[in-house]
C-alpha atoms as a PDB file:
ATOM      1  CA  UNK A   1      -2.060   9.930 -15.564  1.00  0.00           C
ATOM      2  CA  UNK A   2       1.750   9.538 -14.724  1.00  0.00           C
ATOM      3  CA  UNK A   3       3.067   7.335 -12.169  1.00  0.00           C
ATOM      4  CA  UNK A   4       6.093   7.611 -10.248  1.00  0.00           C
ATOM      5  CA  UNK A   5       7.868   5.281  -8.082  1.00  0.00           C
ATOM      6  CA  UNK A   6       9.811   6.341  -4.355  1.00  0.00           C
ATOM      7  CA  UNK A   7      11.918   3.895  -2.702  1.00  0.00           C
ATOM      8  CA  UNK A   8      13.289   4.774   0.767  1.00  0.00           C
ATOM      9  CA  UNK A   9      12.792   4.107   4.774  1.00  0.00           C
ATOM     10  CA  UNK A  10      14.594   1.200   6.764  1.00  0.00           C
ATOM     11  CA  UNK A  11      13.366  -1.582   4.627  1.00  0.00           C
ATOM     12  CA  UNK A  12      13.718  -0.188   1.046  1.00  0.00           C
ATOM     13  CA  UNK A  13       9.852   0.455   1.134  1.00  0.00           C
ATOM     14  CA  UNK A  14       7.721   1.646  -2.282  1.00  0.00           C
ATOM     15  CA  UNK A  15       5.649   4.359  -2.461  1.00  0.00           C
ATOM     16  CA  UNK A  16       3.525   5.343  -5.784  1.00  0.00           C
ATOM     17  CA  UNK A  17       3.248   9.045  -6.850  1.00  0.00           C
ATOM     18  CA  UNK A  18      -0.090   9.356  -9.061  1.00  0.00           C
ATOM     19  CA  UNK A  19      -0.544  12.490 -10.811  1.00  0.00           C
ATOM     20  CA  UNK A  20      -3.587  13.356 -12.953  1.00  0.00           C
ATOM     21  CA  UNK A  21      -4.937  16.765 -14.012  1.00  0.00           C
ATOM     22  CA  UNK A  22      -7.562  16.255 -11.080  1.00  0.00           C
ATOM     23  CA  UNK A  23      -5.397  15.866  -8.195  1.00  0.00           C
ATOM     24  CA  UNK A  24      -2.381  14.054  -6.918  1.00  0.00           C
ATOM     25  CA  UNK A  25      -2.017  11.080  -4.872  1.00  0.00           C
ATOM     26  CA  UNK A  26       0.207   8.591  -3.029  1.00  0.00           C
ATOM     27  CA  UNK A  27       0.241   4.734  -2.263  1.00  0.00           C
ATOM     28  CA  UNK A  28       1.332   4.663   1.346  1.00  0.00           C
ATOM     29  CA  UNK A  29       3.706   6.912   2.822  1.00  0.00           C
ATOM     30  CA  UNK A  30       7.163   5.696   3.046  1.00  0.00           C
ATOM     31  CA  UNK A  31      10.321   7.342   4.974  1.00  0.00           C
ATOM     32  CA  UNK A  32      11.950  10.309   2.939  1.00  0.00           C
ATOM     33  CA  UNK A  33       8.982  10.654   0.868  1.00  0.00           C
ATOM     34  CA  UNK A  34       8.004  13.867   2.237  1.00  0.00           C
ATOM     35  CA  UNK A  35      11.236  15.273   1.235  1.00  0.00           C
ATOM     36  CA  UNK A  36      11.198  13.845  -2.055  1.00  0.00           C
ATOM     37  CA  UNK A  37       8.108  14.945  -3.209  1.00  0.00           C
ATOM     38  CA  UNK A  38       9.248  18.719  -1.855  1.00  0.00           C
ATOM     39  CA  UNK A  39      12.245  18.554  -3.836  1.00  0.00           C
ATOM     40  CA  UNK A  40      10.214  17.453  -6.978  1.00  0.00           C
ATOM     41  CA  UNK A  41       7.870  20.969  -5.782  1.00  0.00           C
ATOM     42  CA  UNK A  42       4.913  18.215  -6.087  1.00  0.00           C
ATOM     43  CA  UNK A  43       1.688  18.857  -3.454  1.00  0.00           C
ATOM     44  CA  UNK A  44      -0.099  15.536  -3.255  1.00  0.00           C
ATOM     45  CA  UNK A  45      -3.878  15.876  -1.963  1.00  0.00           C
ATOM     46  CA  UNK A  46      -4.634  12.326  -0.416  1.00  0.00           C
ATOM     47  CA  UNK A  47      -2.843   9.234   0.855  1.00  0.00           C
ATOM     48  CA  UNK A  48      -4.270   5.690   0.199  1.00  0.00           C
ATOM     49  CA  UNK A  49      -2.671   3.420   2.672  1.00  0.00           C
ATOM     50  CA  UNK A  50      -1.926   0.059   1.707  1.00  0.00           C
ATOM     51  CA  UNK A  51      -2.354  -0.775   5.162  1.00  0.00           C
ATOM     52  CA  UNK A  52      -0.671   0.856   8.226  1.00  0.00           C
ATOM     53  CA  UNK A  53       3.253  -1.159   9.160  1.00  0.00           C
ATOM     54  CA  UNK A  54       5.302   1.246  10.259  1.00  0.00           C
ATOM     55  CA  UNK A  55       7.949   1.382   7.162  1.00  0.00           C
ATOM     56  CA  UNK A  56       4.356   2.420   4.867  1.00  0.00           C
ATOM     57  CA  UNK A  57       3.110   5.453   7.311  1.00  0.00           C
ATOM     58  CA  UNK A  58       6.389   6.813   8.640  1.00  0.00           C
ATOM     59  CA  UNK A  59       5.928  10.092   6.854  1.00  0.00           C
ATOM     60  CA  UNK A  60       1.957  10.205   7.409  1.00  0.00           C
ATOM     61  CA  UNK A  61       2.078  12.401  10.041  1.00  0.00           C
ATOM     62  CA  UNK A  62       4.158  14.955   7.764  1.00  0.00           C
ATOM     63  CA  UNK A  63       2.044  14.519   4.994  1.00  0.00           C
ATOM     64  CA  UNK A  64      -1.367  14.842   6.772  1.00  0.00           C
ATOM     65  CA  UNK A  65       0.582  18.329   8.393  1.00  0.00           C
ATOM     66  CA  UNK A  66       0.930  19.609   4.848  1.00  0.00           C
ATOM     67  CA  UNK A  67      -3.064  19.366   3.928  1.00  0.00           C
ATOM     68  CA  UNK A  68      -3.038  15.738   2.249  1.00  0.00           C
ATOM     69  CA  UNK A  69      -6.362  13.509   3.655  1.00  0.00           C
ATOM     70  CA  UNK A  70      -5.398   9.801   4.936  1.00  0.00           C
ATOM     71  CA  UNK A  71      -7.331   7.186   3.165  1.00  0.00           C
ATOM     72  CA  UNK A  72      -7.033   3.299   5.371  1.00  0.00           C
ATOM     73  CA  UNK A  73      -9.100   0.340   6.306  1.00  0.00           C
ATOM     74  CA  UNK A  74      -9.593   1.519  10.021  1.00  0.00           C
ATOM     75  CA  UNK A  75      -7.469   4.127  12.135  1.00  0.00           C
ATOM     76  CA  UNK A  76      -4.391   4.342  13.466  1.00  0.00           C
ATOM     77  CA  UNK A  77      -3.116   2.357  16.325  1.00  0.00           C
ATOM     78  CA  UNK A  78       0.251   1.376  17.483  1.00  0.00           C
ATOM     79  CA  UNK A  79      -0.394  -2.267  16.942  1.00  0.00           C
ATOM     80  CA  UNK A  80      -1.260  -1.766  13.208  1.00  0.00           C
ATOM     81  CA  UNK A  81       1.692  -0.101  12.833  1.00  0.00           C
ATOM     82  CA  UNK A  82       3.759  -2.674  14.845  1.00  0.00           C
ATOM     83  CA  UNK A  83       5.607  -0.277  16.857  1.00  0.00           C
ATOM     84  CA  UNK A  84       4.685  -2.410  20.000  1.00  0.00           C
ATOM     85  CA  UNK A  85       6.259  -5.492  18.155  1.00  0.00           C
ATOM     86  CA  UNK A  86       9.242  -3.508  17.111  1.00  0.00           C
ATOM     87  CA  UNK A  87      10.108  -2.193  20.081  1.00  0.00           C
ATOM     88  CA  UNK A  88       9.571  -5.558  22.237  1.00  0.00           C
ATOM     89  CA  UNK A  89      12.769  -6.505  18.880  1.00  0.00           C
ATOM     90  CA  UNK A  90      14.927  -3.734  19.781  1.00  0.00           C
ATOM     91  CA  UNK A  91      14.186  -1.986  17.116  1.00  0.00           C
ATOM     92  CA  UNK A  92      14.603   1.730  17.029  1.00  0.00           C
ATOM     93  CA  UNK A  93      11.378   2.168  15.103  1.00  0.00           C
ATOM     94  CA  UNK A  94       8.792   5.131  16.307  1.00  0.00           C
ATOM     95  CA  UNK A  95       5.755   6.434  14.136  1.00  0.00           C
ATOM     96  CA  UNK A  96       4.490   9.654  14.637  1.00  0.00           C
ATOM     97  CA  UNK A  97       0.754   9.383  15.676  1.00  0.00           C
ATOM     98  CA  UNK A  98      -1.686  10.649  12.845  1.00  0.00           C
ATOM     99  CA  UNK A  99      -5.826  10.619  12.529  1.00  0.00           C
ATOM    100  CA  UNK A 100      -7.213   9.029   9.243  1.00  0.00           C
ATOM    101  CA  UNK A 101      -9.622  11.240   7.354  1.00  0.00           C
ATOM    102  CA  UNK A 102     -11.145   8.691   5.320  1.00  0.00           C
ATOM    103  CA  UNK A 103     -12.294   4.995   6.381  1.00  0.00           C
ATOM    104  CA  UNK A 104     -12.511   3.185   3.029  1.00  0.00           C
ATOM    105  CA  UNK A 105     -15.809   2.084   1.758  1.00  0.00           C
ATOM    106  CA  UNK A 106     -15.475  -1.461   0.987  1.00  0.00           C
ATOM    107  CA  UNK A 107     -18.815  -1.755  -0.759  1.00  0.00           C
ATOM    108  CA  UNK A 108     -18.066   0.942  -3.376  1.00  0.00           C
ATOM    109  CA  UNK A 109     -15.476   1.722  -5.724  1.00  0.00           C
ATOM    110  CA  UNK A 110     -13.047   4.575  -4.512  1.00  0.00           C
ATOM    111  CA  UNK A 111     -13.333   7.866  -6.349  1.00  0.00           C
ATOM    112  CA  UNK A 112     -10.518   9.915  -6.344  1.00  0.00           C
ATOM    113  CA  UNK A 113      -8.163  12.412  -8.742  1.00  0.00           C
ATOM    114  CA  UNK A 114     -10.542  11.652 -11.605  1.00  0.00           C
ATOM    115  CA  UNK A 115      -9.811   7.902 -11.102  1.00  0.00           C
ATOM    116  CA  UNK A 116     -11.771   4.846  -9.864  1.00  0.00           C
ATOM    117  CA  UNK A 117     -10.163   2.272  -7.948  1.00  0.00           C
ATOM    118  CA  UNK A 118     -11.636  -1.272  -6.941  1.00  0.00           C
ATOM    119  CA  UNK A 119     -10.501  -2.248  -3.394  1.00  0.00           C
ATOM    120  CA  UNK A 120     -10.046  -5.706  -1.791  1.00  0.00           C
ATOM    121  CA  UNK A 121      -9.226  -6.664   1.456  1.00  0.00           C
ATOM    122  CA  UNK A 122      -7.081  -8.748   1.430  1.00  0.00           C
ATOM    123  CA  UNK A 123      -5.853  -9.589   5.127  1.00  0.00           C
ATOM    124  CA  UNK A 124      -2.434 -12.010   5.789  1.00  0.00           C
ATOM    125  CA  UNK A 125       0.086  -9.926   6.131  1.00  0.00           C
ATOM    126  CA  UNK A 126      -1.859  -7.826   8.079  1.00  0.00           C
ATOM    127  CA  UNK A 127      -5.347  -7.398   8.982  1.00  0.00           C
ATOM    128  CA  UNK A 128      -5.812  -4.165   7.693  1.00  0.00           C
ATOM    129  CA  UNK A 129      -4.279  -4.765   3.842  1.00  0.00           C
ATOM    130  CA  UNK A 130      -5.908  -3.392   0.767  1.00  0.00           C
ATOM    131  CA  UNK A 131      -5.271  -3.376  -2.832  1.00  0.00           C
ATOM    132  CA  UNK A 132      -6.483  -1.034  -5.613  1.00  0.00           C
ATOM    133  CA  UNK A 133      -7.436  -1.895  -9.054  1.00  0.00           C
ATOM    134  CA  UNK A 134      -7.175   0.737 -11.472  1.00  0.00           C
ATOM    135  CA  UNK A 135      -8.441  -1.177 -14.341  1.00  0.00           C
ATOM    136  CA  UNK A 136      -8.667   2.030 -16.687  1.00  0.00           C
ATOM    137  CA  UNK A 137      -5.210   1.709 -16.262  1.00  0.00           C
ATOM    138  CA  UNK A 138      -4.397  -1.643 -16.287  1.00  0.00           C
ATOM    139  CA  UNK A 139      -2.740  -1.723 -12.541  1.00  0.00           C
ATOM    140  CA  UNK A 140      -2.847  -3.232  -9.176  1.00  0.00           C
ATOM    141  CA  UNK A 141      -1.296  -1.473  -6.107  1.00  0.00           C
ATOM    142  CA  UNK A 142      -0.834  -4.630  -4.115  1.00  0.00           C
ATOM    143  CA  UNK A 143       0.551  -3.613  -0.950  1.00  0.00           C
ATOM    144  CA  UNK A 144       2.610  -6.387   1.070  1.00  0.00           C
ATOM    145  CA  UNK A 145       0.019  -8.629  -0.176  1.00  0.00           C
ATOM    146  CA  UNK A 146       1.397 -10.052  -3.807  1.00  0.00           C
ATOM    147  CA  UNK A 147       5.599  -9.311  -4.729  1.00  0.00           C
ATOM    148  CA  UNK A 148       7.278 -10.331  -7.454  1.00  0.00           C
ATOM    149  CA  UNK A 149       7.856 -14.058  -6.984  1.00  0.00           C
ATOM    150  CA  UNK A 150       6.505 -13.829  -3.633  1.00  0.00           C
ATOM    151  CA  UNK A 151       3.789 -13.257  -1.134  1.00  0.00           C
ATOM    152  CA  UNK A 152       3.862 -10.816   2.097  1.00  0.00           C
ATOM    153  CA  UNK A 153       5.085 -12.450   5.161  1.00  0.00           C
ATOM    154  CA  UNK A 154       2.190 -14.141   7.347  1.00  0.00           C
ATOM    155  CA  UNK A 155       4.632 -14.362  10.405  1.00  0.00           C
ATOM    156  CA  UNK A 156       4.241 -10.922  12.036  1.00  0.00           C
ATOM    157  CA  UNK A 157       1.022 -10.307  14.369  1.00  0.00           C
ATOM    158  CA  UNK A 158      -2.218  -9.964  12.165  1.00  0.00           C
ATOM    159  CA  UNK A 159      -0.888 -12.208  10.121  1.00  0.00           C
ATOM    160  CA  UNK A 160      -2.224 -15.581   8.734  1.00  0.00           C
ATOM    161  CA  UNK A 161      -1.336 -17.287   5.274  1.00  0.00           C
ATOM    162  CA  UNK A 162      -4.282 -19.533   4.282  1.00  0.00           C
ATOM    163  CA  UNK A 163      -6.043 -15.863   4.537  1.00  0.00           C
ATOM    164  CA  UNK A 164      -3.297 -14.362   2.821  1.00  0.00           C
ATOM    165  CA  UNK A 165      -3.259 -17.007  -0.127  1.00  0.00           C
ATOM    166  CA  UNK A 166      -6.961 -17.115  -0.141  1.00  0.00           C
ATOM    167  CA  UNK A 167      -7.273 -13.312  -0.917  1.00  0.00           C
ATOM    168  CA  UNK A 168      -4.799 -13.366  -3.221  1.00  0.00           C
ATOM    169  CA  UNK A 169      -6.390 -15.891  -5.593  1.00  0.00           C
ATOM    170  CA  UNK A 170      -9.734 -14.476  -5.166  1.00  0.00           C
ATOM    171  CA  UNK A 171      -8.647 -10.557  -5.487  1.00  0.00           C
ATOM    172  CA  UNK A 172      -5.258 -10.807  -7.569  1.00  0.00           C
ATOM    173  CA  UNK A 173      -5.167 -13.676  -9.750  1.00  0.00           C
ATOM    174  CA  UNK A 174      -8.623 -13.138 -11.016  1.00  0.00           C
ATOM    175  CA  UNK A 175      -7.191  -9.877 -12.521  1.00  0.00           C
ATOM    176  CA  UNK A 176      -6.627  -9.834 -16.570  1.00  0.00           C
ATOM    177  CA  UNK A 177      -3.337 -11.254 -16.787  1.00  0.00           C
ATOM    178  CA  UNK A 178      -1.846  -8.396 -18.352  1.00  0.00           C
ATOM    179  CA  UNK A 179      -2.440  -6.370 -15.505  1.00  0.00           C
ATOM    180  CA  UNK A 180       0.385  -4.754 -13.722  1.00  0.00           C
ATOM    181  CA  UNK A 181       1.461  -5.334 -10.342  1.00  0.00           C
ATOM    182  CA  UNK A 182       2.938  -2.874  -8.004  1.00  0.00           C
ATOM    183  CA  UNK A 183       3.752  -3.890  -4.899  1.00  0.00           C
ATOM    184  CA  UNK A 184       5.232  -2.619  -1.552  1.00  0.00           C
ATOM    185  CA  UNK A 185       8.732  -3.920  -1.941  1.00  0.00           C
ATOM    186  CA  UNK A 186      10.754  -4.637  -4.620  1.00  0.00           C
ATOM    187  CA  UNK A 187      10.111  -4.371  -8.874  1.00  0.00           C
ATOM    188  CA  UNK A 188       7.110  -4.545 -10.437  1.00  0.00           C
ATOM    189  CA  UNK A 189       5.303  -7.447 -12.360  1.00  0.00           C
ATOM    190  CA  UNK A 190       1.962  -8.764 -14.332  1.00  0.00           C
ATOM    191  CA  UNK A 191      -0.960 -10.713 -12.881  1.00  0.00           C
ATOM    192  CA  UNK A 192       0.296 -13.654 -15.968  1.00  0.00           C
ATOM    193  CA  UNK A 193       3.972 -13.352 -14.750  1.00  0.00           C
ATOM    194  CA  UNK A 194       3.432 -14.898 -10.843  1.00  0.00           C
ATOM    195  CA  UNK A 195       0.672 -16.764 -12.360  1.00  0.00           C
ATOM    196  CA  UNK A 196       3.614 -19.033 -14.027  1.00  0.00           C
ATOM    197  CA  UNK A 197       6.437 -17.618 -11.653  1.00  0.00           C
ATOM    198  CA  UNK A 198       5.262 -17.586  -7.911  1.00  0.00           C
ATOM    199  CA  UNK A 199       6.373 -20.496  -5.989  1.00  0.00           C
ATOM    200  CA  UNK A 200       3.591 -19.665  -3.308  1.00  0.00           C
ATOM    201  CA  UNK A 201       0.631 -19.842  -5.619  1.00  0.00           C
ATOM    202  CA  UNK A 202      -0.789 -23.081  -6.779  1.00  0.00           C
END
């Protein structure tokens, strides 16, 4: 498996390029991605969304054009995505509308590109958010649920922080503390790292 990281859009958001000798696939579908991946002459076959705010599906529309299958907690709608909230800020923010191939099955581990990924829902930051546990590989795509030295915010609509905080110590910090963290914004980290680190968790 090889991983590679894409940071772009309006707020410097990360998306994860796995590539395995079953498939390729993304975590969440930041601006400029689509271009980036053509320029690297890399086809991805599915999208796992991390949840759907607009700076993590802006290129889902592009992607879904090109053959890849949409992975999410529940389908697209413009609240999800905030564009009704961003818009009511001024914001020049517009998603292009896209249909979801694949609701995720909470109850069962997601198989995919010879891979098997534990989700959580973890809702806070939004009500949609899911992480994925590749503990074959000793990671955690967290979303905008768990940052280095920080937590998603719990201010926009969806959002709530005692459910935020609660999902993160039941889904994140139960994780082997070696495991890696990689989040929506920002660097990477280890489960034992915010253990000590993170101002927000007890």
């Amino acid at each position: 498996m090889k991983l590679s990281l894409y940071t772009g859009g309006f707020v410097q958001t990360n998306g994860y390029l796995v590539e395995t000798p079953d498939g390729n696939l993304l975590i969440d579908a930041p601006e400029g991605i689509t271009e980036w991946l053509a320029e690297r002459g890399t086809r991805v076959d599915d999208v796992l969304l991390t949840h759907q705010h607009y700076d993590h599906v802006m290129d889902a529309a592009k992607l879904k054009a090109g053959g890849a299958r949409l992975h999410a907690f529940e389908e697209y709608s413009p609240e999800l995505t905030l564009e009704t909230a961003v818009r009511s800020w001024g914001l020049p923010i517009t998603v292009a509308p896209y249909q979801v191939d694949r609701i995720f099955d909470m109850a069962s581990p997601l198989k995919i590109a010879g891979l098997e990924f534990n989700l959580a829902h973890v809702p806070g930051h939004s009500t949609d958010s899911v992480t994925f546990h590749l503990a074959s590989g000793g990671l955690v795509f967290s979303g905008d649920t768990l940052f280095a030295g920080s937590i998603g915010r719990p201010d926009l609509p969806g959002g709530n922080v005692e459910q935020l905080l609660d999902g993160i110590a039941a889904h994140l910090m139960t994780l082997p503390e070696e495991t890696r963290v990689y989040p929506g914004h920002g660097p990477a980290t280890t489960i034992a790292c915010e253990r000590v680190e993170n101002q927000y968790l007890d």
